[in-house]
Structure formats: C-alpha cells, structure tokens
Protein backbone atom coordinates (compact mmCIF):
# COMPACT_ATOMS: atom_id res chain seq x y z
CA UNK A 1 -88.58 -57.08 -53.44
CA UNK A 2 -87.71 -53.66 -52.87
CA UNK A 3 -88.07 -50.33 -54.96
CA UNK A 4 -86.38 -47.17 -54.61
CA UNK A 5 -87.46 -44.15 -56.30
CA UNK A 6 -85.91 -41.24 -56.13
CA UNK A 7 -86.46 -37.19 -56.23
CA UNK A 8 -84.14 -34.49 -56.00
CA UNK A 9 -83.34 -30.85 -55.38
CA UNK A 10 -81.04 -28.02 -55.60
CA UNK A 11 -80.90 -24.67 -53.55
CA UNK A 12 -78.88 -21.60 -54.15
CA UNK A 13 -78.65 -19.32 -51.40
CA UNK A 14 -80.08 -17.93 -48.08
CA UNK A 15 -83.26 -19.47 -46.44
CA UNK A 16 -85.62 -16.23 -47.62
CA UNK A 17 -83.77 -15.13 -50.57
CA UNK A 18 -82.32 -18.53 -51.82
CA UNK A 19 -84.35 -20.63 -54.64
CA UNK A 20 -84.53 -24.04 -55.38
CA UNK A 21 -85.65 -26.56 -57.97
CA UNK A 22 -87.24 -30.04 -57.11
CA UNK A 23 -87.00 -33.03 -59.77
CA UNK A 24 -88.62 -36.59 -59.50
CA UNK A 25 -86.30 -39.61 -61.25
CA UNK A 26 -89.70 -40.02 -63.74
CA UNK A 27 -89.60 -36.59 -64.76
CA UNK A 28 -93.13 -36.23 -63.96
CA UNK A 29 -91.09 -32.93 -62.22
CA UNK A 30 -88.41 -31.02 -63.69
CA UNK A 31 -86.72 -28.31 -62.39
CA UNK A 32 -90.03 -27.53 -60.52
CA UNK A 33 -89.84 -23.65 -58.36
CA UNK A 34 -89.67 -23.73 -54.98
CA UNK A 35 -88.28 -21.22 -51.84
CA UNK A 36 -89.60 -19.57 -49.13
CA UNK A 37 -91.63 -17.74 -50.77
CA UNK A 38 -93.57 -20.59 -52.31
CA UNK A 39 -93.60 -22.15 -48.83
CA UNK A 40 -94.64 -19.38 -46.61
CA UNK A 41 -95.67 -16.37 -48.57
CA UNK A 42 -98.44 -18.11 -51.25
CA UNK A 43 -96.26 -17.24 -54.60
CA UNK A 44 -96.53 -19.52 -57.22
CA UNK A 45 -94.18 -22.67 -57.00
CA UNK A 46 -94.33 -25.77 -55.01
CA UNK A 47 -93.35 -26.75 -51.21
CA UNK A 48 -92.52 -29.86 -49.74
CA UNK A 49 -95.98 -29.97 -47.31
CA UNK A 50 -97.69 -30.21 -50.89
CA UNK A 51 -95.60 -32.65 -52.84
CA UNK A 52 -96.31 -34.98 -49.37
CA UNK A 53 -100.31 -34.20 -49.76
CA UNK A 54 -99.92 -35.16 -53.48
CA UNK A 55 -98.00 -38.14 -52.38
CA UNK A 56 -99.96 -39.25 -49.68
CA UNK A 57 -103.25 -38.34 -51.50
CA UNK A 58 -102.32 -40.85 -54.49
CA UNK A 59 -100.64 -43.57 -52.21
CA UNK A 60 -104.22 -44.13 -50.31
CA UNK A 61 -105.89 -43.94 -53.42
CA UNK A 62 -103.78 -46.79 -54.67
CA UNK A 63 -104.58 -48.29 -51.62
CA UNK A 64 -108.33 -47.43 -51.23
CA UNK A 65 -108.91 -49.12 -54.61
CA UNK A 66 -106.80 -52.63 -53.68
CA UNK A 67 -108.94 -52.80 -50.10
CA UNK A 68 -112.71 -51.89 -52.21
CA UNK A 69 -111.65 -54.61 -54.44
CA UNK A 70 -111.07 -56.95 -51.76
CA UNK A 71 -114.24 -55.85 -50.10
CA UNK A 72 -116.03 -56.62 -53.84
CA UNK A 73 -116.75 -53.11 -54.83
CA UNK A 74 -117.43 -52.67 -58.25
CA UNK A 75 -116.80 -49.97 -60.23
CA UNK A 76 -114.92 -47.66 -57.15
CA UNK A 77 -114.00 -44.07 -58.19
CA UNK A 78 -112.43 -41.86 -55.58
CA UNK A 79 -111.19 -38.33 -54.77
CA UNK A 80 -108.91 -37.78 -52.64
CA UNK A 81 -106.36 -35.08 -50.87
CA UNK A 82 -104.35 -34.96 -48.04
CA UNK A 83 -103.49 -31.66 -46.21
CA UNK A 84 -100.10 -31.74 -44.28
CA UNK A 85 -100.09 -28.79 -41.74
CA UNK A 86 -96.91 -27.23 -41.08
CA UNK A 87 -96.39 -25.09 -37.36
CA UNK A 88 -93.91 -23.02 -36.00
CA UNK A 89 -92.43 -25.07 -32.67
CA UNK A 90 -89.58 -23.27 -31.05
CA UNK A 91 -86.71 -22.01 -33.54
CA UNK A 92 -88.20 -23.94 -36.24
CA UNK A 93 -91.11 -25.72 -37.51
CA UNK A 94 -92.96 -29.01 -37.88
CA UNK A 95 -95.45 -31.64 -39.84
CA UNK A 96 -98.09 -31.48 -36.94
CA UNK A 97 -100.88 -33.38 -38.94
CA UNK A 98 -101.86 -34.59 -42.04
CA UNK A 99 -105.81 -34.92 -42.87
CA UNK A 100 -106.90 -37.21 -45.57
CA UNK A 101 -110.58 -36.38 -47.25
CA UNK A 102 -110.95 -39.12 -49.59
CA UNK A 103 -114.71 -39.20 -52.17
CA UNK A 104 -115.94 -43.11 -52.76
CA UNK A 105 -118.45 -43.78 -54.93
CA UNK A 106 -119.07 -47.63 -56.12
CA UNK A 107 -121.42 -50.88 -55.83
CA UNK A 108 -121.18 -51.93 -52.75
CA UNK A 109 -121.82 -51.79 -49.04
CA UNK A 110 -121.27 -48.52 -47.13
CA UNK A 111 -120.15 -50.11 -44.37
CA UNK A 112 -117.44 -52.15 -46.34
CA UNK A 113 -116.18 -48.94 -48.10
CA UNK A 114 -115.56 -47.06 -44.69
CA UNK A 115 -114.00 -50.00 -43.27
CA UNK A 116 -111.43 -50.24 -46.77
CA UNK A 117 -111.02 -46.87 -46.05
CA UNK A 118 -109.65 -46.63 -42.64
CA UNK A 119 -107.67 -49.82 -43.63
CA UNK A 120 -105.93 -47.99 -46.66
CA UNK A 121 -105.74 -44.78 -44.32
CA UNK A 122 -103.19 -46.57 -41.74
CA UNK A 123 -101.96 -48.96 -44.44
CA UNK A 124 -100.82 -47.03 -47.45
CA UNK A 125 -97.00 -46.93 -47.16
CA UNK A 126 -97.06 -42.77 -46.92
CA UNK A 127 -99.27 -43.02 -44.28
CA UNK A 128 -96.39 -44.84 -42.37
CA UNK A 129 -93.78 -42.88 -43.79
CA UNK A 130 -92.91 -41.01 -40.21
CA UNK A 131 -92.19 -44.71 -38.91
CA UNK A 132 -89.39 -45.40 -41.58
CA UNK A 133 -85.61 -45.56 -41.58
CA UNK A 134 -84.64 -42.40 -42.08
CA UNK A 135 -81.02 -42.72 -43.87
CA UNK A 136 -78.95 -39.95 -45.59
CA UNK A 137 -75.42 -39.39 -47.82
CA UNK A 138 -73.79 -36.04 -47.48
CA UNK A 139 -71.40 -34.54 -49.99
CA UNK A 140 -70.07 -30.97 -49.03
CA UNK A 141 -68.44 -28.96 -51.78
C-alpha cells in the first residue's frame, strides 16, 4: 500500500527579493511566508530546513513510540526535534546534517529505550528520505 501526500508552493520573483507561500494538502499550512529572508536573515516566516526538522522530528516520534511499544514500555512520552544544518558549498548550498535530540520518559528498561531509539532514528521513513526516488513534473508558463 502506498500513500502520497502532498505540499506545495508558489514564488514570485528574484531569489532575495522574491516571496513565496508553502501549503500542505491537509491544510495544517496555508499560504504559510517564506523567502530569503525567512531562510537566511531570521525574519519571521518559515524555511524549508525547518519544515524538514518538524517533519523529521514527528516521523521518529511516530516511530520511537511503535519500537518502545515493541520493547514493552508503558506509558512512553517523548520530545523531540531535529535540527537540519544548511552550509554554503561552492555557488550554492547544502543539507550537511541533521541532529535528532529526542526526551523518553516511560516504564521500562533504559537500555531497551536507547536501543528503540537508535532503531526509530535510522528507521523512520524521513530519516531515509535522502535515499529515495527523487521524481519531478515541470510545467513552464
């Protein structure tokens, strides 16, 4: 079985003047700011590194809680976030690493809860995102 979700944006202009708007196929986001501004300079809006932390942060969480249940911990909470570091590399710039700090609390064996954790860490389907097709459809104009 397969699922596709979806999210979307639009852009309007040049790289540092232009502004955008990013959407999610939920509507959980709608019409949400974003530009280079919001990416490099700190104003308010969102970027792409931090809609990937959010993602990521949420997928292991799903994940964390399926592998403590396995592992027969009761009662799991967790924290978690995921910071995606973005570097200049020649002309442009790069996702160079991503750093998951994830809070556990629950009944059960500490030794069980790291080991759910660092399965959920290379598990979770965002962790493996950089290892997916990668397919796109262009329409210009």
């Amino acid at each position: 079985m397969a699922i596709t979700k979806t999210g979307s944006a639009r852009w309007q202009g040049g790289i540092k003047d232009g502004k955008g708007e990013v959407s999610t196929e939920s509507g959980a986001l709608s019409g949400l700011a974003y530009g280079f501004n919001t990416r490099f300079e700190g104003a308010p809006g969102t970027n792409p590194e931090e809609l990937i932390g959010a993602a990521h942060a949420a997928c292991f969480s799903m994940a964390l809680s399926g592998q403590l249940e396995k592992a027969g911990v009761k009662d799991a909470r967790i924290e978690s976030s995921s910071a995606v570091t973005l570097e200049k590399q020649g002309d442009g710039f790069a996702i160079t690493r991503v750093h998951l700090t994830a809070r556990v609390s629950g009944q059960g064996d500490e030794a069980a809860i790291r080991q759910a954790a660092e399965a959920a860490k290379s598990g979770c389907p965002v962790s493996k995102v950089l290892n997916a097709e990668l397919t796109m459809d262009l329409t210009v104009g």
